[in-house]
C-alpha atoms as a PDB file:
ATOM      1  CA  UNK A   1      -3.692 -15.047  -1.265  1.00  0.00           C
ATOM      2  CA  UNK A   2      -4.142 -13.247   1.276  1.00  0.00           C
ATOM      3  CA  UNK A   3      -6.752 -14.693   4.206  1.00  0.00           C
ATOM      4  CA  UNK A   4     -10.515 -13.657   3.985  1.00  0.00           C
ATOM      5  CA  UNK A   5     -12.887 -12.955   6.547  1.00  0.00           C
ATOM      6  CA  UNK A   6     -16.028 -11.580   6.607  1.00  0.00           C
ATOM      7  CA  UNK A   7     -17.196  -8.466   7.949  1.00  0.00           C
ATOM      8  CA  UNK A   8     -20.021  -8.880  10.754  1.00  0.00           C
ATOM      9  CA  UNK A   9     -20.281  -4.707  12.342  1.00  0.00           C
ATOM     10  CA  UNK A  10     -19.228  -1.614  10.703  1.00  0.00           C
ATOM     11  CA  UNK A  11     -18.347   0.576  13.307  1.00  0.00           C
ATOM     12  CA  UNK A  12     -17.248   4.394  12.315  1.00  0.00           C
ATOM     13  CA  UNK A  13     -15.952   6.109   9.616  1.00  0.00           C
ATOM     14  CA  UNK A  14     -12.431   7.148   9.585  1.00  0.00           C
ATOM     15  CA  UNK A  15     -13.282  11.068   7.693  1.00  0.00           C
ATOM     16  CA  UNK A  16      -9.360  12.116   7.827  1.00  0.00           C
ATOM     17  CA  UNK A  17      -9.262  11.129   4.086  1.00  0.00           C
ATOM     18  CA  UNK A  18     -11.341  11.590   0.624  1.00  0.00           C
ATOM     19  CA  UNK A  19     -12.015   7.654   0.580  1.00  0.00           C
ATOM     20  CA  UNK A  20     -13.803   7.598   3.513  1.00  0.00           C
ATOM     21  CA  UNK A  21     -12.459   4.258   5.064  1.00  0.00           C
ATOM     22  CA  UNK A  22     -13.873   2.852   7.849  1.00  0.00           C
ATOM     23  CA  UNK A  23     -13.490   0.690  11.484  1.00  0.00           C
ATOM     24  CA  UNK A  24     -14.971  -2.734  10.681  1.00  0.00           C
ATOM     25  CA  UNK A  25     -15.737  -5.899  13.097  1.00  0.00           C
ATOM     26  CA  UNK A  26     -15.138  -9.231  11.557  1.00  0.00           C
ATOM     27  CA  UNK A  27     -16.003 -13.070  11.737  1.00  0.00           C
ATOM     28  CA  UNK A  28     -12.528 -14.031  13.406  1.00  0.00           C
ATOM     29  CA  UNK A  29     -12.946 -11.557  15.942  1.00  0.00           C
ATOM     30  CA  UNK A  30     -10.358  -9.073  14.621  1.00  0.00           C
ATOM     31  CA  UNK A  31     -11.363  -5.067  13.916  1.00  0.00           C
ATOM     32  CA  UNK A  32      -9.941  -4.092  10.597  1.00  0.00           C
ATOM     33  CA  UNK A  33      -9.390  -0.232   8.967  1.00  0.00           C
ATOM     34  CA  UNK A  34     -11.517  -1.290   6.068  1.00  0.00           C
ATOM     35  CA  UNK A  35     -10.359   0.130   2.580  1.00  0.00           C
ATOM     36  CA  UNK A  36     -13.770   0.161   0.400  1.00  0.00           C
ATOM     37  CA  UNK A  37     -13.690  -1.288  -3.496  1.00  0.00           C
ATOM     38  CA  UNK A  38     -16.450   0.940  -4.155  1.00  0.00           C
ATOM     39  CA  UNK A  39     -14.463   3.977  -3.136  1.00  0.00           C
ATOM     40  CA  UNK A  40     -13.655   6.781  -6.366  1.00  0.00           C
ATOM     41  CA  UNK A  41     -10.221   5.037  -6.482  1.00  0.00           C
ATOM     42  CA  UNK A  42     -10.969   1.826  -7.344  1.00  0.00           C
ATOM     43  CA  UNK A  43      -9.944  -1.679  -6.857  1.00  0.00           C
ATOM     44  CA  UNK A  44      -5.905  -1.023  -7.912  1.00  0.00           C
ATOM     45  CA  UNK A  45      -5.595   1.220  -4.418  1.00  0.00           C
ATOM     46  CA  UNK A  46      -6.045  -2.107  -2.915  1.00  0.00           C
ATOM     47  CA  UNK A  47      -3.725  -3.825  -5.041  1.00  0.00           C
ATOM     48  CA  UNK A  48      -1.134  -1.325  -4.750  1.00  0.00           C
ATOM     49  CA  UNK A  49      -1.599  -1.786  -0.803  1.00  0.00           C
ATOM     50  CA  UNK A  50      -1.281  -4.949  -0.637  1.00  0.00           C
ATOM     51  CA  UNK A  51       2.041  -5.238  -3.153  1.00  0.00           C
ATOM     52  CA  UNK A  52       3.697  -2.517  -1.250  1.00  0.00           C
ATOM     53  CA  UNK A  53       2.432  -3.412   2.170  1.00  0.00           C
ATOM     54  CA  UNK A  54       4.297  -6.936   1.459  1.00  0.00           C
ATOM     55  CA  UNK A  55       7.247  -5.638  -0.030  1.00  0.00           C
ATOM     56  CA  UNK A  56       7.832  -3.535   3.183  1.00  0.00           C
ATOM     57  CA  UNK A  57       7.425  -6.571   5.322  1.00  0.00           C
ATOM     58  CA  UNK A  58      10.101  -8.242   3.019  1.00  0.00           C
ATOM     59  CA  UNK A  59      12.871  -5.637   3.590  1.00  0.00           C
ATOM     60  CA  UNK A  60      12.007  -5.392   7.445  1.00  0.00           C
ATOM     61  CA  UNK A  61       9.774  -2.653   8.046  1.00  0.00           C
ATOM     62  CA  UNK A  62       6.444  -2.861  10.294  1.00  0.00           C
ATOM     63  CA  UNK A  63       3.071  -2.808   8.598  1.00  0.00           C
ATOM     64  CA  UNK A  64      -0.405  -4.162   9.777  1.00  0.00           C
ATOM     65  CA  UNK A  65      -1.606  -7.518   8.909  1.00  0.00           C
ATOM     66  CA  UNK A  66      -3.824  -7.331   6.002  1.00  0.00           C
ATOM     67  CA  UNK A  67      -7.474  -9.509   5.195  1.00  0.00           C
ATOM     68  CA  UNK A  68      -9.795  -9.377   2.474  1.00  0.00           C
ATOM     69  CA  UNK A  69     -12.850  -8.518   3.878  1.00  0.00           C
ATOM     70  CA  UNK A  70     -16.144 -10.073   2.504  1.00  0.00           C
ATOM     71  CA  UNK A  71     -19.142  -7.079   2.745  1.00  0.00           C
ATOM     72  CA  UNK A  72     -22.450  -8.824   2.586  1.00  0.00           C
ATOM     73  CA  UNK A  73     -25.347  -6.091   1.172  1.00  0.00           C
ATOM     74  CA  UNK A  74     -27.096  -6.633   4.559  1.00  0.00           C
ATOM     75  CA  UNK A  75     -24.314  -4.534   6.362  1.00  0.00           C
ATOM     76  CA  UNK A  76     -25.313  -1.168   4.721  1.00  0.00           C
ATOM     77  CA  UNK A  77     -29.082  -1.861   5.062  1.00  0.00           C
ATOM     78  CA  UNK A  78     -28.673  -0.661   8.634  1.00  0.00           C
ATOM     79  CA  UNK A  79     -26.116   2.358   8.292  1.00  0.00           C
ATOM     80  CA  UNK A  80     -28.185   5.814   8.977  1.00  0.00           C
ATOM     81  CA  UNK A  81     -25.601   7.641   7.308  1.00  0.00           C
ATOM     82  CA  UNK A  82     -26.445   8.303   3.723  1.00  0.00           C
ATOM     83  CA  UNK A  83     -23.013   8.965   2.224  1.00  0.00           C
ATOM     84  CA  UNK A  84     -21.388   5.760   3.828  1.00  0.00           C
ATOM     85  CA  UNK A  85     -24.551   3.635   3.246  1.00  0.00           C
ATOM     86  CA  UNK A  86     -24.474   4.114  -0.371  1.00  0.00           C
ATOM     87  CA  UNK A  87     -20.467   3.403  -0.215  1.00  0.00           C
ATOM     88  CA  UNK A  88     -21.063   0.458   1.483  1.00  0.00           C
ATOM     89  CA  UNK A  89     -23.905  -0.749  -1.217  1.00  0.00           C
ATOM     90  CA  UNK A  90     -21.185   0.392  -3.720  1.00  0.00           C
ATOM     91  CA  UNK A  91     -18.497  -2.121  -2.142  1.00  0.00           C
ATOM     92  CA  UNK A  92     -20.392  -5.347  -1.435  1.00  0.00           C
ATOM     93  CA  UNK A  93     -18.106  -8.185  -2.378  1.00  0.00           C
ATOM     94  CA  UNK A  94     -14.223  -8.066  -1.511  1.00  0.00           C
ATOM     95  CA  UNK A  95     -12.474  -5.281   0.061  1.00  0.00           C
ATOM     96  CA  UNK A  96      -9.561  -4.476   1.533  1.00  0.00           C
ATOM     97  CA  UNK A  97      -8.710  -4.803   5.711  1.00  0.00           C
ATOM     98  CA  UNK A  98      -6.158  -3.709   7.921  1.00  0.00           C
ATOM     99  CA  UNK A  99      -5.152  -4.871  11.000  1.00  0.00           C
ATOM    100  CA  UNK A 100      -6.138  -2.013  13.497  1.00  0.00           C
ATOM    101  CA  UNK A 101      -3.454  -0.797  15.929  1.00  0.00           C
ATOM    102  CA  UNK A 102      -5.477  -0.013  19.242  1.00  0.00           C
ATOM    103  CA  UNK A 103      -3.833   3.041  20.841  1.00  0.00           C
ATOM    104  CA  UNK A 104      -1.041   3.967  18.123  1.00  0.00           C
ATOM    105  CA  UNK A 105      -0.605   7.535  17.733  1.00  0.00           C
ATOM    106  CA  UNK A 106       0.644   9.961  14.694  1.00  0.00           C
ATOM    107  CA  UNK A 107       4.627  10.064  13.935  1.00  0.00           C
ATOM    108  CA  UNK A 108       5.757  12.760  15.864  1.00  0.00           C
ATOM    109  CA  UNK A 109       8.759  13.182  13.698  1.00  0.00           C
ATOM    110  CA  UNK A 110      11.133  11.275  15.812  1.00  0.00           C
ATOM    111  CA  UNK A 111      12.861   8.042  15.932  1.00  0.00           C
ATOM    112  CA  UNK A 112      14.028   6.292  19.005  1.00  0.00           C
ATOM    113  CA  UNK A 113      17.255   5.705  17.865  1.00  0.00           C
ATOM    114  CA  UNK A 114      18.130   8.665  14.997  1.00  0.00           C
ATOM    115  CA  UNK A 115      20.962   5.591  13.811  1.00  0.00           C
ATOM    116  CA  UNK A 116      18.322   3.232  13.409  1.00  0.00           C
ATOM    117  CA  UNK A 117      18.328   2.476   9.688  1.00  0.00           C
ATOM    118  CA  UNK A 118      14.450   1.976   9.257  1.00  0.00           C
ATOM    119  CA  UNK A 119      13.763   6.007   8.378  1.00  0.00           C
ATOM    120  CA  UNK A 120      16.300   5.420   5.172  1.00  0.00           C
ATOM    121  CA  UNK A 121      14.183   1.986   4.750  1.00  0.00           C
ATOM    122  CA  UNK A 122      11.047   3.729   4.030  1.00  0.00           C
ATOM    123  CA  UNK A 123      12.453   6.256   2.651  1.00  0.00           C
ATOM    124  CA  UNK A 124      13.802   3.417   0.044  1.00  0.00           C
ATOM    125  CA  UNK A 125      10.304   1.611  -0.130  1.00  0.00           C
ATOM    126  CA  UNK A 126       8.677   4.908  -1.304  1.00  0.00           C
ATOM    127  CA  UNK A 127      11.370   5.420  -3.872  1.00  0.00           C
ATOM    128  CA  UNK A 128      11.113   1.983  -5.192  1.00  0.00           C
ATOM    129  CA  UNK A 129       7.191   2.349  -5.507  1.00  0.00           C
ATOM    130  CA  UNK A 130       6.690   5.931  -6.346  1.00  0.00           C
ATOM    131  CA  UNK A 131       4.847   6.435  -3.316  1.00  0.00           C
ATOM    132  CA  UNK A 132       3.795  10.457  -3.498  1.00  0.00           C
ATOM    133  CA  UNK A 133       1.783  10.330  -0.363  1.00  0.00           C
ATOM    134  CA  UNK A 134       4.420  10.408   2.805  1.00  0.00           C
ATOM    135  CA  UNK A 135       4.317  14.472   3.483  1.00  0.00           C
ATOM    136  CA  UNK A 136       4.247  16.207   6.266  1.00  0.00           C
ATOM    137  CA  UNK A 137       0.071  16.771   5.195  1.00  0.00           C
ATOM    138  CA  UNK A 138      -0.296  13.133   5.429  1.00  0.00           C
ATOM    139  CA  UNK A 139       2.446  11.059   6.929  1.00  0.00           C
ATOM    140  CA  UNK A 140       0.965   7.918   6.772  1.00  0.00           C
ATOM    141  CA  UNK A 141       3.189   6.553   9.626  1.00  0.00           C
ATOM    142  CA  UNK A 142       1.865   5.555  13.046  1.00  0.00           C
ATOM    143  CA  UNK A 143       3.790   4.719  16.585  1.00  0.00           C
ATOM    144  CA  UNK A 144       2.672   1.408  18.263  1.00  0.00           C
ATOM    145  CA  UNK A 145       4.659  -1.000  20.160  1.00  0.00           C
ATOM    146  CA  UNK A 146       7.844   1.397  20.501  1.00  0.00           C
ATOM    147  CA  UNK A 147       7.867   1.016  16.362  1.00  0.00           C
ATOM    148  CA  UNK A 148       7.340   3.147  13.585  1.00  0.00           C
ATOM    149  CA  UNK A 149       4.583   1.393  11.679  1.00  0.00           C
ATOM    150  CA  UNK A 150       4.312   2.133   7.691  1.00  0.00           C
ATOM    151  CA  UNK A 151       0.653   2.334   6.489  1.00  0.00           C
ATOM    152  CA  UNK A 152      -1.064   3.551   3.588  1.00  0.00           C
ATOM    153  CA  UNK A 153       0.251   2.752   0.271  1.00  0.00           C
ATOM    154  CA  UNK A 154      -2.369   3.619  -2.215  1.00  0.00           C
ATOM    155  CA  UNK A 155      -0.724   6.210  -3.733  1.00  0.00           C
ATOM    156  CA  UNK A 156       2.355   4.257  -4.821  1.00  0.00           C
ATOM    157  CA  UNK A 157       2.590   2.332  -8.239  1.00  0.00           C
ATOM    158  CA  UNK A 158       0.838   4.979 -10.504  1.00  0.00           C
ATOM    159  CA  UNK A 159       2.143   3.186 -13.467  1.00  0.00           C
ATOM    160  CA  UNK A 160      -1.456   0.844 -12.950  1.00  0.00           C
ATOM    161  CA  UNK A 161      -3.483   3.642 -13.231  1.00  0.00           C
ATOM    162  CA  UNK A 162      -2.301   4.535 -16.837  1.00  0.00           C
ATOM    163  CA  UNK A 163      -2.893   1.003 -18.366  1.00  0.00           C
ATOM    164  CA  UNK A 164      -6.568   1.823 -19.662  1.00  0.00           C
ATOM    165  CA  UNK A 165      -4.458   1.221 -23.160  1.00  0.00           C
ATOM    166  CA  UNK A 166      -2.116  -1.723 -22.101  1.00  0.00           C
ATOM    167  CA  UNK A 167       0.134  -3.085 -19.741  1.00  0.00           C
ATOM    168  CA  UNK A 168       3.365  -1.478 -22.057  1.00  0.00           C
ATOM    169  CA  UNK A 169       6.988  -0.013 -21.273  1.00  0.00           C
ATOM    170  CA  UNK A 170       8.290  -0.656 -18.185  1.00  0.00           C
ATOM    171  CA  UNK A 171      11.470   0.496 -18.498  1.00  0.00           C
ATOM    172  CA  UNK A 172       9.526   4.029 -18.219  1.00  0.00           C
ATOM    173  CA  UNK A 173       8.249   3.315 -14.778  1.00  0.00           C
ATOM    174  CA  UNK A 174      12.192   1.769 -14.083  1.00  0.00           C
ATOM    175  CA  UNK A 175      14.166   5.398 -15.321  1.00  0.00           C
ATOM    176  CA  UNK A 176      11.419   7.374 -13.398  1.00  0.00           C
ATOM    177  CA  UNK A 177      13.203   9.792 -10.661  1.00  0.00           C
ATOM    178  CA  UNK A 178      11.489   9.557  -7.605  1.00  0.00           C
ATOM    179  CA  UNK A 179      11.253  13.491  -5.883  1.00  0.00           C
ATOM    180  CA  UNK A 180      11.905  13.211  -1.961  1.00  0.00           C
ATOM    181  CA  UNK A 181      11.490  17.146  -1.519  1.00  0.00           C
ATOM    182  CA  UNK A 182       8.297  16.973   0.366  1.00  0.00           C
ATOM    183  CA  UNK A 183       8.740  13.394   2.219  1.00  0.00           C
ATOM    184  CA  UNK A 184       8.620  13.471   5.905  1.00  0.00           C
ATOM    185  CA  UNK A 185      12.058  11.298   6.424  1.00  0.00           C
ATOM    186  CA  UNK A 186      14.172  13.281   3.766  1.00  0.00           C
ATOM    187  CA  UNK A 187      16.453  14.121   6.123  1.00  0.00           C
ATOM    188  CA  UNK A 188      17.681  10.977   5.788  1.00  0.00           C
ATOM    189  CA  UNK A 189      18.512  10.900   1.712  1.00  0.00           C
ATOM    190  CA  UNK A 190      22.293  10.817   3.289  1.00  0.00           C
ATOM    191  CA  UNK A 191      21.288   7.283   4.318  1.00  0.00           C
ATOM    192  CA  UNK A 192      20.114   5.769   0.954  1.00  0.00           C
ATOM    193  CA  UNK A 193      22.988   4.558  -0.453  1.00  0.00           C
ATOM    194  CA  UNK A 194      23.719   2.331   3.697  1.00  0.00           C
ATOM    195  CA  UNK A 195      20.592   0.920   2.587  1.00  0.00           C
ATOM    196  CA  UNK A 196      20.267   0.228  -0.719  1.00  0.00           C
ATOM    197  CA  UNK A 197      22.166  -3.329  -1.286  1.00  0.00           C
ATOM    198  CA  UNK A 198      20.296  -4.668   1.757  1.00  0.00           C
ATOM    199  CA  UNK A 199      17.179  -3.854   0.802  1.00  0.00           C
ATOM    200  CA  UNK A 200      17.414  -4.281  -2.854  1.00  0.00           C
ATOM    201  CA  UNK A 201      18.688  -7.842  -2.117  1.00  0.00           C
ATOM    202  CA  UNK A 202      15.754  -8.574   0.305  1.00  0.00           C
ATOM    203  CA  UNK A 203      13.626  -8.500  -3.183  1.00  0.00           C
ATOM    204  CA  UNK A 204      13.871  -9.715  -6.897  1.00  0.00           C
ATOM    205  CA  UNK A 205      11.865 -11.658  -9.686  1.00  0.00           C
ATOM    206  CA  UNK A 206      10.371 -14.736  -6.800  1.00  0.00           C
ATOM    207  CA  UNK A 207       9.805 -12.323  -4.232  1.00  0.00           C
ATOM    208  CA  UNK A 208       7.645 -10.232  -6.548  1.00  0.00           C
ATOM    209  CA  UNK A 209       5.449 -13.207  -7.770  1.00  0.00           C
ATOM    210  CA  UNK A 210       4.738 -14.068  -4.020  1.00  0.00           C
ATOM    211  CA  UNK A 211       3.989 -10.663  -3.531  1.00  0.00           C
ATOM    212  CA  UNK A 212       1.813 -10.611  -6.372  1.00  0.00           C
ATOM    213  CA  UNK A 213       0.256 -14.112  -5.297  1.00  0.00           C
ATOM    214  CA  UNK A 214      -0.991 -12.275  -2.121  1.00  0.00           C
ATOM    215  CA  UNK A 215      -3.321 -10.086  -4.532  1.00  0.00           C
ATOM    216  CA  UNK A 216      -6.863 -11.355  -4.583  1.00  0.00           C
ATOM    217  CA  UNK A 217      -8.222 -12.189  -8.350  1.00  0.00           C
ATOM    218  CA  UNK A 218     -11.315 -10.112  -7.595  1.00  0.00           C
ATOM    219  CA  UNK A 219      -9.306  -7.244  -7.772  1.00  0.00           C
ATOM    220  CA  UNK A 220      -7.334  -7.503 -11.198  1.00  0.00           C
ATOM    221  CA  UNK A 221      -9.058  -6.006 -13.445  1.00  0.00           C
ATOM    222  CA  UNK A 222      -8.599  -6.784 -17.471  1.00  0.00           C
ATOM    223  CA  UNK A 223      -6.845  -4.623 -19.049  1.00  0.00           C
ATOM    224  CA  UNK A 224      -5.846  -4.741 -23.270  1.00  0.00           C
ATOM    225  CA  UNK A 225      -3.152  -7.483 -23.220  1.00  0.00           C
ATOM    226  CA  UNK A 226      -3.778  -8.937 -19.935  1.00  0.00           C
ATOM    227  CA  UNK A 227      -6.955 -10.052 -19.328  1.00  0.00           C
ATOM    228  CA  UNK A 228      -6.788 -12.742 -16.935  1.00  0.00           C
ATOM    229  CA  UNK A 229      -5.335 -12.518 -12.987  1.00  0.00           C
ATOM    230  CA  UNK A 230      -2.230 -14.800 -14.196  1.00  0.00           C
ATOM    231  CA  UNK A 231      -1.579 -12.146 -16.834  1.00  0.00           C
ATOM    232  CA  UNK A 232      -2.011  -8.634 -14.693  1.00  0.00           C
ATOM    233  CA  UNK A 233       0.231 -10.453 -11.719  1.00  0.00           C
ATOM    234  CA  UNK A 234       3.081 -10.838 -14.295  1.00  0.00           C
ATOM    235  CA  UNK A 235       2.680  -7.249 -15.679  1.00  0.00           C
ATOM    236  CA  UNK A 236       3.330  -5.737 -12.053  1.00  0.00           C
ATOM    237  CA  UNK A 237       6.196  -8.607 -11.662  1.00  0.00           C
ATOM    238  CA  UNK A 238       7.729  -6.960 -15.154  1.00  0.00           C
ATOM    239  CA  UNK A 239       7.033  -3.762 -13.801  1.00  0.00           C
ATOM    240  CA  UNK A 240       8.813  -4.297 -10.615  1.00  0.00           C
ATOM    241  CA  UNK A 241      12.019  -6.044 -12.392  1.00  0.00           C
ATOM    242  CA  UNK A 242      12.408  -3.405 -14.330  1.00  0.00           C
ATOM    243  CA  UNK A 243      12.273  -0.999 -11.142  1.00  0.00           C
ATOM    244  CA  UNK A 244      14.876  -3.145  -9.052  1.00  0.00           C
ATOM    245  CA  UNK A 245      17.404  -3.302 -12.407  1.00  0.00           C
ATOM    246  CA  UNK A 246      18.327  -0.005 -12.388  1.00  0.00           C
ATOM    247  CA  UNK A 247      18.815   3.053  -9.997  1.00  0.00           C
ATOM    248  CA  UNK A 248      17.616   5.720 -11.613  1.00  0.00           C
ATOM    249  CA  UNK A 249      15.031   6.215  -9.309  1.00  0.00           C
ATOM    250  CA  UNK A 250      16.747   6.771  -6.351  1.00  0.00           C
ATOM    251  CA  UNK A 251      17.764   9.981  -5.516  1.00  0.00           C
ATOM    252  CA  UNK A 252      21.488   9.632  -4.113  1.00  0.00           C
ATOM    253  CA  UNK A 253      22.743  11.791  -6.163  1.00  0.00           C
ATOM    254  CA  UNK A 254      20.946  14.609  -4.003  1.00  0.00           C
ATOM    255  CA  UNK A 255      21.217  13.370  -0.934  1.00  0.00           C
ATOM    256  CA  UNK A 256      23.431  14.954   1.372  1.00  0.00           C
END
């Protein structure tokens, strides 16, 4: 699983979103974004940042190192803020951390090298994972190093959020189409089909049960017909299969 450390200063809030993350000091020395467990999303934000957060790593895209982050109760007794006190109260255990990029800026809607194939390869990675949060509004890319950096994956897998009666049908999340009219990158939907073998064969059935390895227990939740971690890791495996098997998601047929 991913590496855990514990959390030793909260520093700031970060208040550009609703879930109110924050900048967090920890044990090993390293200063993490901390995503909260106690936020109104819940715990499968976290798991659907770390699946897709590894899957992008796997098909060669930049994304922060990620930590579980141990909150002890003792952290929020000293907080003066009200709101973020009671969300850190709310989140004591395991949360989520990412690596914090010290002087990356926004995506300024440019790429170094416009023939570079990595705006296609997120472009891909949000198809694949029906992420709906990579607009102009929020782009959820950052600049560091002379890279484009992908961050933020929350939003993507929505298929978890609807299994309150059961883990069922994942050939519906597989034929899903995937709508690229409000992503920041769609300008390159020409690109997606360059892509697609390379990144496609980058993944498959063992690279989605490492993936899924990565996710701490603490945050897979029962739900009816898979109530232990074993059972919810091999639900988002199906899940994923399914996805990769077919193209129906991916929107080539509109790009231009």
């Amino acid at each position: 699983m991913i590496p855990t450390v514990s959390v030793t200063r909260y520093v700031t809030p970060l208040r550009e979103g609703g879930s109110l993350p924050g900048i967090v000091e920890a044990d090993d020395l390293g200063t993490y974004v901390c995503k909260f467990r106690g936020a109104g999303q819940g715990v499968r934000v976290l798991v659907a940042e770390v699946v897709v957060g590894e899957l992008a790593r796997r098909i060669g895209l930049a994304t922060p190192r990620l930590v579980g982050l141990e909150l002890d109760p003792q952290i929020a007794r000293y907080e003066a803020d009200e709101e973020v006190q009671d969300l850190l109260t709310a989140s004591v255990g395991l949360n989520l951390g990412i690596d914090f990029l010290p002087g990356a800026f926004g995506y300024d809607g440019e790429l170094d090298d416009e023939d570079d194939p990595v705006g296609a390869r997120i472009l891909w990675l949000d198809a694949f994972t029906a992420n709906v949060d990579r607009s102009w509004r929020n782009p959820n890319l950052l600049r560091w190093h002379d890279e484009v950096w992908v961050i933020d994956h929350g939003a993507a897998l929505y298929f978890h959020h609807g299994w309150s009666n059961g883990t069922t049908a994942p050939e519906r999340f597989a034929a899903q189409a995937w709508d690229a009219s409000d992503h920041v990158l769609r300008r390159y939907l020409g690109r997606l089909g360059g892509v697609d073998g390379e990144a496609g064969d980058r993944l498959g059935h063992d690279v989605f049960v490492e993936v899924l390895a990565e996710v701490p227990d603490a945050w897979l939740e029962a739900v009816p017909g898979a109530e232990s971690p074993e059972q919810l890791r091999a639900a988002y495996v199906a899940f994923l299969d399914a996805r990769l098997a077919t193209r129906a998601w991916l929107p080539l047929e509109r790009a231009s």
